[in-house]
C-alpha atoms as a PDB file:
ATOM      1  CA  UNK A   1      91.472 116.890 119.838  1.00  0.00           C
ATOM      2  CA  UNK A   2      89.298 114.158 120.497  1.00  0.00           C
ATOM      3  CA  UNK A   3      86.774 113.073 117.964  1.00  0.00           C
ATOM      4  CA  UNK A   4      83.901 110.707 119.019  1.00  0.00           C
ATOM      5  CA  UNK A   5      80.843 109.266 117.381  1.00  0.00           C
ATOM      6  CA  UNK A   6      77.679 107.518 119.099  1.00  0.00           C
ATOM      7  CA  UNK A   7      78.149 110.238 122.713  1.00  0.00           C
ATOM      8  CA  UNK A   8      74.174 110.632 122.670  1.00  0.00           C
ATOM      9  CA  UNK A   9      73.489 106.832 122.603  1.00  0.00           C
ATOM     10  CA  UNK A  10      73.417 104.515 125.553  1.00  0.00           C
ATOM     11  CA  UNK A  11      76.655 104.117 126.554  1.00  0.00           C
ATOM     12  CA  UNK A  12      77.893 106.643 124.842  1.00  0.00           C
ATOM     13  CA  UNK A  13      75.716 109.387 127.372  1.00  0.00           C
ATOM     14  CA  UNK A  14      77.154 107.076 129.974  1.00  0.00           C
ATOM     15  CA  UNK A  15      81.043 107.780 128.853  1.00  0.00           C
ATOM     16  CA  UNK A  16      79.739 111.752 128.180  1.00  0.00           C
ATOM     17  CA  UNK A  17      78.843 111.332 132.524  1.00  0.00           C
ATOM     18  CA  UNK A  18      82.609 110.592 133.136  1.00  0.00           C
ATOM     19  CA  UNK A  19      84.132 113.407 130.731  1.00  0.00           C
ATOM     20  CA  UNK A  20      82.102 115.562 132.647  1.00  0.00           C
ATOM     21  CA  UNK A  21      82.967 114.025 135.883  1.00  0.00           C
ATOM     22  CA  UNK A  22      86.661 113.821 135.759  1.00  0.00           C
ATOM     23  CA  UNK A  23      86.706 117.818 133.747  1.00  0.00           C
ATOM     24  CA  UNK A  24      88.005 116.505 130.913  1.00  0.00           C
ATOM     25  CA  UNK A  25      90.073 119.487 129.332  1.00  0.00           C
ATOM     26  CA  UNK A  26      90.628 118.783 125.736  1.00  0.00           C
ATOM     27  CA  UNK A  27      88.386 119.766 123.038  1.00  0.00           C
ATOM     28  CA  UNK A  28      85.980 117.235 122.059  1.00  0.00           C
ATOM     29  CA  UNK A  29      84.453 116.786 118.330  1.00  0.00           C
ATOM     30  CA  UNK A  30      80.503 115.229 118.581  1.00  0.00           C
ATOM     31  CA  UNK A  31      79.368 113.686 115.534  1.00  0.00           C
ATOM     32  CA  UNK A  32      75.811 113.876 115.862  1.00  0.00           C
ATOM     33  CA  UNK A  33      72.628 113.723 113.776  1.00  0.00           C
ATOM     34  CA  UNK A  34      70.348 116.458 112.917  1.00  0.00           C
ATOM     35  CA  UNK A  35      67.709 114.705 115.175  1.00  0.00           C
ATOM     36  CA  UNK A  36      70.297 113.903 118.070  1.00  0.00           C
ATOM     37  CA  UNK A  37      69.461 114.869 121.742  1.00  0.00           C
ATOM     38  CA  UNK A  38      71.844 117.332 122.176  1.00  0.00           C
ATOM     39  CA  UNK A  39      71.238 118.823 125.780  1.00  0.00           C
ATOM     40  CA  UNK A  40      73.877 116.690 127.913  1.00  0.00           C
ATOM     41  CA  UNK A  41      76.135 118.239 125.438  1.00  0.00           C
ATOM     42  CA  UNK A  42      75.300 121.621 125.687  1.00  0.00           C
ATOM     43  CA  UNK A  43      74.871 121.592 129.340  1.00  0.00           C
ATOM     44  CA  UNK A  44      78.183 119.714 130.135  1.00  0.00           C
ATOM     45  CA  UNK A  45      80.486 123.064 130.055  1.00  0.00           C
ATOM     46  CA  UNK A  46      82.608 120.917 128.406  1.00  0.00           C
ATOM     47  CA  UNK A  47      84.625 122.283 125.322  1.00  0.00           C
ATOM     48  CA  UNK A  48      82.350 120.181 122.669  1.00  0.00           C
ATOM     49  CA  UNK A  49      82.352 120.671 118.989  1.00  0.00           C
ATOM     50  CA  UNK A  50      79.402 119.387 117.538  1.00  0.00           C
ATOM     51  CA  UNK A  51      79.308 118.368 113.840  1.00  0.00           C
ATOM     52  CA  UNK A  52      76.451 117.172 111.824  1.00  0.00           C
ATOM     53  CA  UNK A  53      77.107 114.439 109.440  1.00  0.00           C
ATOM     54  CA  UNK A  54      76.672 110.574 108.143  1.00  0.00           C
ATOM     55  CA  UNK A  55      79.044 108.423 108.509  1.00  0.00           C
ATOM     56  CA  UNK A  56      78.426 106.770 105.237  1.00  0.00           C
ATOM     57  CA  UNK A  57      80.073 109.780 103.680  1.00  0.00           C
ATOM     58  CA  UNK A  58      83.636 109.189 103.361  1.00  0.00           C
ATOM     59  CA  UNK A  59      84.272 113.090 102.039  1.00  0.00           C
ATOM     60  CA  UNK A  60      82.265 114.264 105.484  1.00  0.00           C
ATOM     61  CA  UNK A  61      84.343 111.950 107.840  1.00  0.00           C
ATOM     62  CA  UNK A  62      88.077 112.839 106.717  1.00  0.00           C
ATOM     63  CA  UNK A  63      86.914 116.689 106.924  1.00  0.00           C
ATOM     64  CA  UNK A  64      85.790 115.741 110.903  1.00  0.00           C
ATOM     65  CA  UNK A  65      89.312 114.210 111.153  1.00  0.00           C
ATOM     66  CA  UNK A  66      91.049 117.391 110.756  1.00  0.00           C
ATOM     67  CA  UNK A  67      93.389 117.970 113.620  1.00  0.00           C
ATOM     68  CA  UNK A  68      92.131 114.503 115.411  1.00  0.00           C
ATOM     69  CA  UNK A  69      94.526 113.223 117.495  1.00  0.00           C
ATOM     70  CA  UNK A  70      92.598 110.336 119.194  1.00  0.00           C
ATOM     71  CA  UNK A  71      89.032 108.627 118.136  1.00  0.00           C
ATOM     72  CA  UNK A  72      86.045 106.620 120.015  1.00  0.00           C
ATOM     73  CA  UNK A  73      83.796 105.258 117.983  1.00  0.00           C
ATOM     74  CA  UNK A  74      80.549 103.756 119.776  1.00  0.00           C
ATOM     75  CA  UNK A  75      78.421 104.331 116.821  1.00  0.00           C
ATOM     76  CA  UNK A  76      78.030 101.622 114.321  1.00  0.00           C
ATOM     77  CA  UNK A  77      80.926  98.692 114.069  1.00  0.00           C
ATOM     78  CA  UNK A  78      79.850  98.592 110.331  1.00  0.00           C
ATOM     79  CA  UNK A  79      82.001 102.058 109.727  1.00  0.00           C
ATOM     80  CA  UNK A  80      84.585 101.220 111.750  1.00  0.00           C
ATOM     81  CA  UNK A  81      86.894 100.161 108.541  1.00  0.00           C
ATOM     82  CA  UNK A  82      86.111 103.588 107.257  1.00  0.00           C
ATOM     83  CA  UNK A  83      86.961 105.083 110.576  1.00  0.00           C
ATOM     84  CA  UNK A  84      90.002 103.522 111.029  1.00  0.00           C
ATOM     85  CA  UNK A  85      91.614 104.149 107.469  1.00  0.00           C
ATOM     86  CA  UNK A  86      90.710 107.718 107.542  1.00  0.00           C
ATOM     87  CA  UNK A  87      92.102 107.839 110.530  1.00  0.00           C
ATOM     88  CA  UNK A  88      95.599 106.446 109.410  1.00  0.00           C
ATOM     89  CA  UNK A  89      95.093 109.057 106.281  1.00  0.00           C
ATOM     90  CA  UNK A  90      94.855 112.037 108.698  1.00  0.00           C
ATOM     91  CA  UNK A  91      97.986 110.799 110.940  1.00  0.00           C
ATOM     92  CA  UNK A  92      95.763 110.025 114.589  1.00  0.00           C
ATOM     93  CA  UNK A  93      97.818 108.192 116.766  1.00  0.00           C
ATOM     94  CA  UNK A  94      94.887 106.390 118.850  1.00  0.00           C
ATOM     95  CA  UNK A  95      91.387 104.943 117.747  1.00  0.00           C
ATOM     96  CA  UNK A  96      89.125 103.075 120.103  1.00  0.00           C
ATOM     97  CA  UNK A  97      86.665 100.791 118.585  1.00  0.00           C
ATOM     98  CA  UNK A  98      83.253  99.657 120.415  1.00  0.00           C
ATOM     99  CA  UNK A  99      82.427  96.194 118.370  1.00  0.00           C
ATOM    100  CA  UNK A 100      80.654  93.978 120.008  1.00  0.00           C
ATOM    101  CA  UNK A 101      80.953  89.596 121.328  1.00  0.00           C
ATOM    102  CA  UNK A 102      78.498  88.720 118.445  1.00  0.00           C
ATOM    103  CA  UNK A 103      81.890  87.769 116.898  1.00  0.00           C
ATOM    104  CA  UNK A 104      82.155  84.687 119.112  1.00  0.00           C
ATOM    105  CA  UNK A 105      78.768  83.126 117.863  1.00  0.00           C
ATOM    106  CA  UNK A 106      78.629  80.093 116.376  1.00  0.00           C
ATOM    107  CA  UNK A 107      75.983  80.893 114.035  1.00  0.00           C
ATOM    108  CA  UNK A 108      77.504  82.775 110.522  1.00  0.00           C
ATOM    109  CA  UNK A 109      74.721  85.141 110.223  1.00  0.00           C
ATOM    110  CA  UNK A 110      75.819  86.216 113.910  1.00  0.00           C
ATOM    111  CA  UNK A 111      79.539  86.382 113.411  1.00  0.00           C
ATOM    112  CA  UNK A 112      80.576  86.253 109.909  1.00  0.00           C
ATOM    113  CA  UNK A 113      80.492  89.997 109.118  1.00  0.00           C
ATOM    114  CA  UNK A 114      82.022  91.238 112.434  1.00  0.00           C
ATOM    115  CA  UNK A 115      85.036  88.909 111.667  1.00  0.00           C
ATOM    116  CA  UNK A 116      85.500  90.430 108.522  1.00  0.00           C
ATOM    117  CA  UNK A 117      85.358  93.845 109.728  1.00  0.00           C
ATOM    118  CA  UNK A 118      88.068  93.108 112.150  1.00  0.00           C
ATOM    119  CA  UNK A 119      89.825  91.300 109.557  1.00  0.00           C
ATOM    120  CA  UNK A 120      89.669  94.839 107.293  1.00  0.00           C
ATOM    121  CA  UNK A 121      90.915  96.973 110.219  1.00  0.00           C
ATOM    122  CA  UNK A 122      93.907  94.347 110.597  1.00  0.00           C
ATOM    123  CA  UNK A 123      94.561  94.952 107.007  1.00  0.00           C
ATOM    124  CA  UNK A 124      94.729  98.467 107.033  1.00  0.00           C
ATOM    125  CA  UNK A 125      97.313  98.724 109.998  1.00  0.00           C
ATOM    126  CA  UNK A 126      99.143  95.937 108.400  1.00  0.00           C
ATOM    127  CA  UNK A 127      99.393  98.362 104.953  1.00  0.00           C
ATOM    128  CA  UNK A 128      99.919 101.196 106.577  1.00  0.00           C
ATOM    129  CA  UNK A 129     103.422 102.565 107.288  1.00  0.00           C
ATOM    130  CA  UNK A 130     101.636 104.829 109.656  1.00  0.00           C
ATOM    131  CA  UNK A 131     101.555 103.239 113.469  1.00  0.00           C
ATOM    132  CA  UNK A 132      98.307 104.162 114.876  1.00  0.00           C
ATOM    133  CA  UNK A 133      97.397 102.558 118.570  1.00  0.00           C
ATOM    134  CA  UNK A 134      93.823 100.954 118.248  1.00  0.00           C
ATOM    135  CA  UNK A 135      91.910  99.491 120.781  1.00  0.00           C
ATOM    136  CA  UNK A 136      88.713  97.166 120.034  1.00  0.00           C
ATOM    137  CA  UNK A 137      86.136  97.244 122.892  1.00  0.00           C
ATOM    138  CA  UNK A 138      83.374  94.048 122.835  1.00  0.00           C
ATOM    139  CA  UNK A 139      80.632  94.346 125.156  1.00  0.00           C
ATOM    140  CA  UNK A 140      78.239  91.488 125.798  1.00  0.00           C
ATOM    141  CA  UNK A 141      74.852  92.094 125.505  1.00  0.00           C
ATOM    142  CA  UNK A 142      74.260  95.699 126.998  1.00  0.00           C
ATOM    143  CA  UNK A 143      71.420  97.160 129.194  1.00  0.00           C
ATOM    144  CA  UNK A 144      71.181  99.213 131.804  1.00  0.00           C
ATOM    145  CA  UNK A 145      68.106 101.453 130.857  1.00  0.00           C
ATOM    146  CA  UNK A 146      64.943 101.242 129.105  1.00  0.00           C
ATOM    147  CA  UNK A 147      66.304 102.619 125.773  1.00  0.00           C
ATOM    148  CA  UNK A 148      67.990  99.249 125.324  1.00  0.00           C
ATOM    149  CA  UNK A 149      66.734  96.723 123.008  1.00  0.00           C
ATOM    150  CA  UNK A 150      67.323  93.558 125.126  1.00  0.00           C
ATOM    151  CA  UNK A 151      66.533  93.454 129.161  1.00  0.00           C
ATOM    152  CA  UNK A 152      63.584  95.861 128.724  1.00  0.00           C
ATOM    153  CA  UNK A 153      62.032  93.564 125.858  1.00  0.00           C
ATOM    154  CA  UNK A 154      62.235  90.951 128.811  1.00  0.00           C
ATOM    155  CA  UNK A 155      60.900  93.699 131.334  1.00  0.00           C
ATOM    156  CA  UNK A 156      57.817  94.836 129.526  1.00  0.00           C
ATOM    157  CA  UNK A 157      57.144  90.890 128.504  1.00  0.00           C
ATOM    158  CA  UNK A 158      56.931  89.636 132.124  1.00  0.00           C
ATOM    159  CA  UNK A 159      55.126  92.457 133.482  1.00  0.00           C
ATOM    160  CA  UNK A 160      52.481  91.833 130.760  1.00  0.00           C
ATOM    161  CA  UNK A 161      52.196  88.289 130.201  1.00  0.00           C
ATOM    162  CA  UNK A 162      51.401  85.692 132.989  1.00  0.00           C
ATOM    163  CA  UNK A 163      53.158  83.201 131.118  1.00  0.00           C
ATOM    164  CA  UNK A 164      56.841  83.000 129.045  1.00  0.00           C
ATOM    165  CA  UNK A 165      58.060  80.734 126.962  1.00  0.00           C
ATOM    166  CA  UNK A 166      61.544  79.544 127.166  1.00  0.00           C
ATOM    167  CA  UNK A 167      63.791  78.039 125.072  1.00  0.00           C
ATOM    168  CA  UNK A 168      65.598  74.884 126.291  1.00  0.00           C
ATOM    169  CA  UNK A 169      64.649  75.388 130.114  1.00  0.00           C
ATOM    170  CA  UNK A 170      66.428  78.458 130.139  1.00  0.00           C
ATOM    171  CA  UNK A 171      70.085  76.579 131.051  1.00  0.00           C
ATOM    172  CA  UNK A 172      72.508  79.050 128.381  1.00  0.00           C
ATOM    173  CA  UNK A 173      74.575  81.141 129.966  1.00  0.00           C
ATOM    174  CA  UNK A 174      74.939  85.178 129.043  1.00  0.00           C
ATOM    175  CA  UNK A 175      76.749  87.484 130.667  1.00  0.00           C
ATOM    176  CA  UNK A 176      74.783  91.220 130.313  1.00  0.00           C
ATOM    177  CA  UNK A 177      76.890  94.393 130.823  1.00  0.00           C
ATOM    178  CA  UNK A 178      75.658  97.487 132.256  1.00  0.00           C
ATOM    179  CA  UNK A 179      75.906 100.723 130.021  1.00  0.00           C
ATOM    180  CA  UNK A 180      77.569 102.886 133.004  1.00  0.00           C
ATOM    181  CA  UNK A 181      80.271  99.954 133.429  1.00  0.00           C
ATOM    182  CA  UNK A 182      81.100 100.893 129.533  1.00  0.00           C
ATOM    183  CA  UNK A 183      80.925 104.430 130.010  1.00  0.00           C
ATOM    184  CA  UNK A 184      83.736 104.213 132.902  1.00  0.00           C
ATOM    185  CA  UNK A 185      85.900 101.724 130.031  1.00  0.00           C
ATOM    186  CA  UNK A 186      85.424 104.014 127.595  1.00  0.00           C
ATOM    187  CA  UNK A 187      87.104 107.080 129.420  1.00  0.00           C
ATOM    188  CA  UNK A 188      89.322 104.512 131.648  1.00  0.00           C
ATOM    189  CA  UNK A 189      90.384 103.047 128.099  1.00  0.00           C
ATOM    190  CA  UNK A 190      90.705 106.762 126.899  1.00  0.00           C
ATOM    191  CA  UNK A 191      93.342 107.812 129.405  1.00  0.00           C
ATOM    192  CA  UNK A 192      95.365 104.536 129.016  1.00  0.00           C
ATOM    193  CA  UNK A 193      98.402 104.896 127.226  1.00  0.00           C
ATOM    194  CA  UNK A 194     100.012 101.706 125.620  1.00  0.00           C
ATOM    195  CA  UNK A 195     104.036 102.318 125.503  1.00  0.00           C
ATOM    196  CA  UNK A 196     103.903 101.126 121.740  1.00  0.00           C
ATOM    197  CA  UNK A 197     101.387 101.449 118.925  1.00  0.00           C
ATOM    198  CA  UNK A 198      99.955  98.210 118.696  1.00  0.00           C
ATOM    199  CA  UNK A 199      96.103  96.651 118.044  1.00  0.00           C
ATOM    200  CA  UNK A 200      94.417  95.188 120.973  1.00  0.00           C
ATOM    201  CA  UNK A 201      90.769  93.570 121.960  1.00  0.00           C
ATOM    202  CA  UNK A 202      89.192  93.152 124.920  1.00  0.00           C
ATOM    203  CA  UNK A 203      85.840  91.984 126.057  1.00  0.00           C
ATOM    204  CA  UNK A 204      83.484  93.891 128.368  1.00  0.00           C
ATOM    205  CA  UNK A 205      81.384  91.693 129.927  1.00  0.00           C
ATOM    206  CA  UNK A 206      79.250  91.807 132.735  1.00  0.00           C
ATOM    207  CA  UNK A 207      80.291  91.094 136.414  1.00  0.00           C
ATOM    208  CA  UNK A 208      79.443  87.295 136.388  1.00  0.00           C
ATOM    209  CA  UNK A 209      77.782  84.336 133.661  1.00  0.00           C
ATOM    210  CA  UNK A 210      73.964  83.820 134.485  1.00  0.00           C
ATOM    211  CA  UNK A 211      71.890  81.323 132.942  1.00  0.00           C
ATOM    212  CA  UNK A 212      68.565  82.611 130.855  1.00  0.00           C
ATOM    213  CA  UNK A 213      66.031  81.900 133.297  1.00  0.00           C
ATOM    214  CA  UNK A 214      67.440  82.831 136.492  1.00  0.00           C
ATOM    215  CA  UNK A 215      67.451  86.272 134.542  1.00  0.00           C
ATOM    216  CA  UNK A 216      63.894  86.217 134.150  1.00  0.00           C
ATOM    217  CA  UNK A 217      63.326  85.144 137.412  1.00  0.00           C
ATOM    218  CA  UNK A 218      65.189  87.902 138.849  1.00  0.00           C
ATOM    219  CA  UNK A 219      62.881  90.838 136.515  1.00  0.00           C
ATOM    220  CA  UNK A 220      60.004  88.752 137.890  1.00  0.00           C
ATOM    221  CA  UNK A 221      60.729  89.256 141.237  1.00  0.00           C
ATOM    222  CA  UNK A 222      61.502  92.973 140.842  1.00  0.00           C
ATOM    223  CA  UNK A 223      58.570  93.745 139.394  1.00  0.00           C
ATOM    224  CA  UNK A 224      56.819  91.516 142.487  1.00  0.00           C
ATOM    225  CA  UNK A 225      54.832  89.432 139.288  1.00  0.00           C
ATOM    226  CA  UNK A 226      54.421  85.328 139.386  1.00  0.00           C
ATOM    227  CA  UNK A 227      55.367  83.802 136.260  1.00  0.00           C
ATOM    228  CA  UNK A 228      54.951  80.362 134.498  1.00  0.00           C
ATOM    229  CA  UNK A 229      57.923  79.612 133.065  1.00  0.00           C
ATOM    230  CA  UNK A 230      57.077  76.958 130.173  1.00  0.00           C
ATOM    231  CA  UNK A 231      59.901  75.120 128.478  1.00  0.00           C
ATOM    232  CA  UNK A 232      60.161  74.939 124.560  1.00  0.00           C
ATOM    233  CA  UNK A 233      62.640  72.434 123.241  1.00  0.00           C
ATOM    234  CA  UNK A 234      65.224  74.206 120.546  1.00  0.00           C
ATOM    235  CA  UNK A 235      63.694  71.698 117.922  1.00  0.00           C
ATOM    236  CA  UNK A 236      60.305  73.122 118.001  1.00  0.00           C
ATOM    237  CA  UNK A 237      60.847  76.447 119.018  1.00  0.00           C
ATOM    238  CA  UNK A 238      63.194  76.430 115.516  1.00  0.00           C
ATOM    239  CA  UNK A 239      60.372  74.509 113.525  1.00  0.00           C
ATOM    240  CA  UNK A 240      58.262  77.353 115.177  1.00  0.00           C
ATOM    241  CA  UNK A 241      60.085  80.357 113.699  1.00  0.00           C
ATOM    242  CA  UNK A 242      60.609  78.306 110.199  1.00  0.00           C
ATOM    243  CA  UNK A 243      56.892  77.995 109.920  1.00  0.00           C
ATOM    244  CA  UNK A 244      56.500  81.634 110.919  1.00  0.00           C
ATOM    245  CA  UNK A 245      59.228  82.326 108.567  1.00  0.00           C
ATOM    246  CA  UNK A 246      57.451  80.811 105.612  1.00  0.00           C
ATOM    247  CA  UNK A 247      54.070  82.501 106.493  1.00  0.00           C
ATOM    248  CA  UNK A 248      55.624  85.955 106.111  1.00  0.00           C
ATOM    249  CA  UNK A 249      56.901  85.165 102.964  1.00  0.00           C
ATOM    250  CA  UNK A 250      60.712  85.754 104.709  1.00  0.00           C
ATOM    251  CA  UNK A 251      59.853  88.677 106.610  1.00  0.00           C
ATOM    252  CA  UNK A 252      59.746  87.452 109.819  1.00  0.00           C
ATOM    253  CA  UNK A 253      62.868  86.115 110.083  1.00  0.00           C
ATOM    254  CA  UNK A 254      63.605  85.051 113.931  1.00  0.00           C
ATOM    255  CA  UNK A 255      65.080  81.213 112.913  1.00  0.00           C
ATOM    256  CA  UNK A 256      68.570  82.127 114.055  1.00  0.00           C
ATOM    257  CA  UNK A 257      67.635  84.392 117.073  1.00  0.00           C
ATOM    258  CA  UNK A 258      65.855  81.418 118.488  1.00  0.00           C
ATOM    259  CA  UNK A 259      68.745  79.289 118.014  1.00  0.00           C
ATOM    260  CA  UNK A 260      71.080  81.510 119.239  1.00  0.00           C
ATOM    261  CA  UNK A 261      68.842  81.554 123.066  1.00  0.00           C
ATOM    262  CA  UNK A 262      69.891  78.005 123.777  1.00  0.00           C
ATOM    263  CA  UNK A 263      74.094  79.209 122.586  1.00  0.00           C
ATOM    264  CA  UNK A 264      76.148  80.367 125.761  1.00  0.00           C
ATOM    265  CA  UNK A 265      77.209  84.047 125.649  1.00  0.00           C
ATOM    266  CA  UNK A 266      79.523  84.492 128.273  1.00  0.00           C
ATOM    267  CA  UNK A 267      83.049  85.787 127.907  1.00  0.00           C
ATOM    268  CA  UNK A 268      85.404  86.696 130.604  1.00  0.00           C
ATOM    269  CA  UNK A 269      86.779  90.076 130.885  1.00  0.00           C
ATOM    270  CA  UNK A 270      89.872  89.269 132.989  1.00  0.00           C
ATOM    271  CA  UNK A 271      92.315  90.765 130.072  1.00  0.00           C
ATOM    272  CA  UNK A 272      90.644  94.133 130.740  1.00  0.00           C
ATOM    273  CA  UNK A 273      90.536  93.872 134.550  1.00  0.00           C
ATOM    274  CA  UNK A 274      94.379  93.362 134.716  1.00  0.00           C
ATOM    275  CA  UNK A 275      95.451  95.961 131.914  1.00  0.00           C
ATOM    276  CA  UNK A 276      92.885  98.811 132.848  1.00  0.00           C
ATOM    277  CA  UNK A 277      90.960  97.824 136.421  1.00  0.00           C
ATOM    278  CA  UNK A 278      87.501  97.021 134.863  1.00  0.00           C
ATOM    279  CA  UNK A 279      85.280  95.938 137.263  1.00  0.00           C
ATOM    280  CA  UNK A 280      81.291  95.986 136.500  1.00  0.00           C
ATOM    281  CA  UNK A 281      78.998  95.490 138.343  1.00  0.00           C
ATOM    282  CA  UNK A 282      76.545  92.390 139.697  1.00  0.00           C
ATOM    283  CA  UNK A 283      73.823  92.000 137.237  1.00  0.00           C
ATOM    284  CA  UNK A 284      71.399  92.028 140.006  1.00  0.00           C
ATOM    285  CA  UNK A 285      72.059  95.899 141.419  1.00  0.00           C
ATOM    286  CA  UNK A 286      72.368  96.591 137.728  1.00  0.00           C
ATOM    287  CA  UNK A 287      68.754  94.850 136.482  1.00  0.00           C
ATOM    288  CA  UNK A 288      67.279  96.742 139.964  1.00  0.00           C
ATOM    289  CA  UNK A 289      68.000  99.964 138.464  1.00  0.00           C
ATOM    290  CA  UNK A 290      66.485  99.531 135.014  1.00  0.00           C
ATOM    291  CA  UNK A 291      63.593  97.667 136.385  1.00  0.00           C
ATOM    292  CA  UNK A 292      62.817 100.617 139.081  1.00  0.00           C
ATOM    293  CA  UNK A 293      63.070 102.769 136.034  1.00  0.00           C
ATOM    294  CA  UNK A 294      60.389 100.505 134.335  1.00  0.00           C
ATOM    295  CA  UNK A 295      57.632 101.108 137.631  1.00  0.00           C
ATOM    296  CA  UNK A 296      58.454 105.017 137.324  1.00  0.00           C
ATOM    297  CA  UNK A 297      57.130 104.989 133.808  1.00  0.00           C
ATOM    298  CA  UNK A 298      54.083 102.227 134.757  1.00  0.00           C
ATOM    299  CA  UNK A 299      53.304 104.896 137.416  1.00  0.00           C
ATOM    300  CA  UNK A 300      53.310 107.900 134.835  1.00  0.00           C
ATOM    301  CA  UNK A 301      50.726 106.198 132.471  1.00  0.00           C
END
């Protein structure tokens, strides 16, 4: 059986697509929430199990681990520890982990707890007698539709402001990854089988690095808007967010987001290209898509 957490999310609908298009046969376990979107689900003719639960109770996941053989977790990297040491517990043989590049940043606040969640899953296999394969999936920074919470922040910005600020001319480099080229890892990853149990990472990133503003300029032009583009120096786009910081009385918090737009995140993904044929695709059919999305909804209102 096949247990999985996070299928009514972004990528995780986009993973649900390629169950459904390839007939997966096995019986797959949803954890969902009482307020999940359950319809893909129920019209997939898939054999789904769907259990309501939290994954902050421990009692609630090693009861949804029952006759498990194999786990992907999209959900939350914060239970993953949890996830994978019931998992060991309950004897499944393979757990795939969606974590995420924040681990690379240079900033602690960024990286420090997803290195020490990694460094806890480690552990566990490492005290375990009990081989279990596990494979940790890191996307870059994923979008693909207007339910994300980073390319359709940038969308609904340039369509309503003549003018954007941007920090350090724009120059770092990211490297955005398009939910349906995770959904396609996820099952690809799925039906890989390793000869021996062993722990390994890979990084999903998008087809090719881009710097900052030709991003922007690319939305801009999809959505047929002229832009000013007006450079802020890191030094006082960080006094900036200090000052704002301050006013709020720490609420407003935004000091190490700011510093983290002029920080390159771009990671190859040539280790998952070789072992499983991932191959996204160009940011610019991908950002076409979500921004064509964005005028469907413009013309609705």
């Amino acid at each position: 059986m096949l247990l999985v957490t996070g299928i009514t999310g972004h990528s995780g609908r986009y993973f649900l697509q390629e169950l459904i298009k390839n007939k997966y046969e096995g019986t797959i376990r949803c954890i969902i929430r009482e307020t999940s979107d359950t319809s893909m689900l129920d019209n997939s003719q898939l054999k789904i199990e769907k259990v309501v639960g939290n994954l902050d109770d421990k009692e609630f996941i090693d009861k949804a681990m029952v006759g498990v053989n194999t786990i992907i977790h999209i959900y939350n990297i914060h239970h993953s520890p949890v996830i994978v040491q019931t998992a060991i517990k309950n004897n499944v043989k393979k757990a795939i982990l969606v974590h995420t590049t924040g681990i690379y940043s240079n900033f602690k606040n960024a990286s420090q707890e997803y290195k020490e969640i990694e460094k806890k899953i480690i552990e566990f296999v490492k005290d375990s007698n009990y081989k279990i394969n596990i494979t940790i999936l890191r996307p870059t920074m994923i979008y693909g539709d207007l339910c994300d919470h980073n390319m359709s922040k940038f969308i609904k910005m340039i369509h309503k402001l003549p003018i954007i600020p941007v920090i350090d001319k724009g120059n770092s480099l990211i490297q955005p990854v398009n939910a349906r080229d995770l959904g396609k890892a996820y099952y690809t990853v799925l039906k890989f089988s390793s000869k021996n149990p062993e722990l390994k990472a890979y990084d999903l990133s998008g087809d090719k690095p881009i710097k900052m503003i030709d991003v922007l300029k690319l939305i801009s032009q999809e959505l047929n808007k002229k832009v000013i583009f007006v450079n802020i120096p890191m030094g006082l786009g960080v006094f900036t967010a200090r000052i704002m910081k301050a006013l709020s009385i720490g609420k407003f918090d935004v000091i190490e987001k700011v510093q983290r737009m002029g920080e390159n995140r771009s990671y190859s993904h040539g280790d998952a290209t070789n072992d499983f044929g991932y191959n996204p695709m160009p940011f610019e059919d991908g950002i076409k898509i979500e921004v064509g999305q964005y005028k469907v909804k413009q013309m609705k209102v």
